[in-house]
C-alpha atoms as a PDB file:
ATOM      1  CA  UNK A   1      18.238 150.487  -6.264  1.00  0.00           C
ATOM      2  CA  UNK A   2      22.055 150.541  -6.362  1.00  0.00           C
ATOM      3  CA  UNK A   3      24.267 147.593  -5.244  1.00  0.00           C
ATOM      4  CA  UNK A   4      26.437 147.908  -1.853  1.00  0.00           C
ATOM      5  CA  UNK A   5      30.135 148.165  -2.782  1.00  0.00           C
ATOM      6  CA  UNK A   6      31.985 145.190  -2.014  1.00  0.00           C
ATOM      7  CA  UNK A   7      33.908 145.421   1.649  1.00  0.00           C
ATOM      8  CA  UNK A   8      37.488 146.180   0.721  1.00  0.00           C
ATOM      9  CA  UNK A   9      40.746 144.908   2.881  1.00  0.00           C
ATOM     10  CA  UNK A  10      43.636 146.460   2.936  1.00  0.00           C
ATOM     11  CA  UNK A  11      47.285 144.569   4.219  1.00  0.00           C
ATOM     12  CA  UNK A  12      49.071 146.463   6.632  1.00  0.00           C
ATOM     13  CA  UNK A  13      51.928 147.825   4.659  1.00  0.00           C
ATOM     14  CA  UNK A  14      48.692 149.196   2.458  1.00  0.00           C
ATOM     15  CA  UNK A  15      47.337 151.089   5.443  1.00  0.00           C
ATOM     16  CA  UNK A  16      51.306 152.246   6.507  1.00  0.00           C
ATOM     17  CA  UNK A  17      51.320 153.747   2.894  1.00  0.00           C
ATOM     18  CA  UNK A  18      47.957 155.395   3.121  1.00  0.00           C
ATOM     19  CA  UNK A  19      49.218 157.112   6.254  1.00  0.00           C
ATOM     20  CA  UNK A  20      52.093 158.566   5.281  1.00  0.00           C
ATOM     21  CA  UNK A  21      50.065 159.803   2.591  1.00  0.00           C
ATOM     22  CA  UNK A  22      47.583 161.450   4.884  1.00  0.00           C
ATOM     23  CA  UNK A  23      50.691 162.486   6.911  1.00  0.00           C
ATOM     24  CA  UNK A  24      52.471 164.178   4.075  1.00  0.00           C
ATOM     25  CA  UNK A  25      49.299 165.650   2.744  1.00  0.00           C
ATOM     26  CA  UNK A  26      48.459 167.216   5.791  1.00  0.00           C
ATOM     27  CA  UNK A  27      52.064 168.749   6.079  1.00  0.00           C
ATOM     28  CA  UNK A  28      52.128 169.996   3.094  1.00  0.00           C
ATOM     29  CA  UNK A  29      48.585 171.576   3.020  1.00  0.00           C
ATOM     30  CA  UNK A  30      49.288 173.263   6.459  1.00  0.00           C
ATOM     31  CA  UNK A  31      52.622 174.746   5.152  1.00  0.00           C
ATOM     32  CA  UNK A  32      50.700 176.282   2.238  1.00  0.00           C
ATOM     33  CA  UNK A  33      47.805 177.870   4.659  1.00  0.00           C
ATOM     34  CA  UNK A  34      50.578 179.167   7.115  1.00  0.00           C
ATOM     35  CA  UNK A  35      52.028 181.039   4.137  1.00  0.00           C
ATOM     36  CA  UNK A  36      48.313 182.245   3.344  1.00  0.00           C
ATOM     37  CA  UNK A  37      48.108 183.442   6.795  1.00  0.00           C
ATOM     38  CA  UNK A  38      51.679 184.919   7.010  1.00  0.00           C
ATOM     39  CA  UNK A  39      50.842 186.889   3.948  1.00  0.00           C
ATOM     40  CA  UNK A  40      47.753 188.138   5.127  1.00  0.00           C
ATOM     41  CA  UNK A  41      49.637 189.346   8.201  1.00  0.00           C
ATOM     42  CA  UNK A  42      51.949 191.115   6.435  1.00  0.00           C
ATOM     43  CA  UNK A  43      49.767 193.030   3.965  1.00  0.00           C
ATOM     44  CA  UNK A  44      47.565 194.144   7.400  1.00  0.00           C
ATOM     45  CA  UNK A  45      51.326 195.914   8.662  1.00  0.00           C
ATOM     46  CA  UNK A  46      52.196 196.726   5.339  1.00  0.00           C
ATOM     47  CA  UNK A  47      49.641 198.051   3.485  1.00  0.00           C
ATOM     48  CA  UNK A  48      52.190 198.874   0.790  1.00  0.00           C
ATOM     49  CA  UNK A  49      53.323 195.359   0.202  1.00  0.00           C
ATOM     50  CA  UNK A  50      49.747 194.027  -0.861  1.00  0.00           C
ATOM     51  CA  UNK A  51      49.758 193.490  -4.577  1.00  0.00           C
ATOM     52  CA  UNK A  52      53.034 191.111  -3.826  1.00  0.00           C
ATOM     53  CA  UNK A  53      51.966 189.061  -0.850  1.00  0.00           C
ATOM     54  CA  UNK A  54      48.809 188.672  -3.266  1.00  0.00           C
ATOM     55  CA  UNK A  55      50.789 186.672  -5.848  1.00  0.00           C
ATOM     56  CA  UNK A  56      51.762 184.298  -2.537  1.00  0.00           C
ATOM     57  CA  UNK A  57      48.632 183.850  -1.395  1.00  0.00           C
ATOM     58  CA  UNK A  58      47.184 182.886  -5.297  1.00  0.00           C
ATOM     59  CA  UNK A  59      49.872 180.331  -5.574  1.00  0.00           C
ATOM     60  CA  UNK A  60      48.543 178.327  -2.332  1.00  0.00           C
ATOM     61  CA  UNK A  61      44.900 176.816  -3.449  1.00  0.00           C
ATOM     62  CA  UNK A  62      46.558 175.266  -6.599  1.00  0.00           C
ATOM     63  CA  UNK A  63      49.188 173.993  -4.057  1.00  0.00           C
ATOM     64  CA  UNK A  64      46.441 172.557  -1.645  1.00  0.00           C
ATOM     65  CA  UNK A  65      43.873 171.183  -4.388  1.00  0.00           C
ATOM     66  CA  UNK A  66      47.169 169.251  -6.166  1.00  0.00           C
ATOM     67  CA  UNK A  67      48.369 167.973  -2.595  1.00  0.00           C
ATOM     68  CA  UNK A  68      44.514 166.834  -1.879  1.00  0.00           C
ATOM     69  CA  UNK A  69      44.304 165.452  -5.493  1.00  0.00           C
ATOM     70  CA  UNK A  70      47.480 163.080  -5.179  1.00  0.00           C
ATOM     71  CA  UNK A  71      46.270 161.990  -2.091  1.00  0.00           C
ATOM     72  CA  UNK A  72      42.906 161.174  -3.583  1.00  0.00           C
ATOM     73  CA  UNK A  73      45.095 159.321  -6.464  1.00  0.00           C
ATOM     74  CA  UNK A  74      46.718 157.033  -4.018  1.00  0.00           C
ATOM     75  CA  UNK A  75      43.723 156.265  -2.048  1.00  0.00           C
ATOM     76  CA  UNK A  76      41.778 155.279  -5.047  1.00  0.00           C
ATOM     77  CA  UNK A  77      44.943 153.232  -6.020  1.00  0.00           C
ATOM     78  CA  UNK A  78      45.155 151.169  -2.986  1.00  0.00           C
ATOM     79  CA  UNK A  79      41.561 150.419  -3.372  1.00  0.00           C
ATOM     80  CA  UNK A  80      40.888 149.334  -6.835  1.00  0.00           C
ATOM     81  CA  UNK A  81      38.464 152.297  -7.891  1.00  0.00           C
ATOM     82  CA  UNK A  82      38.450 154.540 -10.664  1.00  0.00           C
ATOM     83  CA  UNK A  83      36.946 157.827 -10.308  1.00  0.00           C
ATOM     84  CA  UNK A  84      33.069 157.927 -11.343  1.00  0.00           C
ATOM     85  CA  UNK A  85      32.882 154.730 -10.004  1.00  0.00           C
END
């Protein structure tokens, strides 16, 4: 049977940083699904425009995943972990 982690605490200015990190994150990721959504709104008015607002729209998940991925970084950081662990 696996061992229970150990509790972890985290100082205040840790917690500050963590936020901001979940604040820019969150920014960020709902800039790059407004554009999705803008997109998509075009192409339904303008058919003709598709095959551009499709290079837009393939740009954003990269976008999201690295935004998501950097705040996975920094939250692993401010705990001690590695990933697999």
């Amino acid at each position: 049977m696996a061992s229970q982690p150990a509790p972890v605490s985290l100082s205040a200015e840790q917690v500050d940083a963590l936020n901001r990190h979940l604040g820019d994150m969150r920014h960020n990721v709902n800039n790059y699904l407004s554009l999705i959504t803008a997109a998509t709104e075009i192409v339904r008015r303008k058919p003709e425009v598709a095959e551009r607002m499709m290079n837009t729209v393939a740009e954003q998940p990269p976008k999201i995943i690295s935004e998501m991925r950097k705040f996975s970084d920094a939250l692993e950081k401010t705990l001690g972990l590695t990933p697999g662990s």
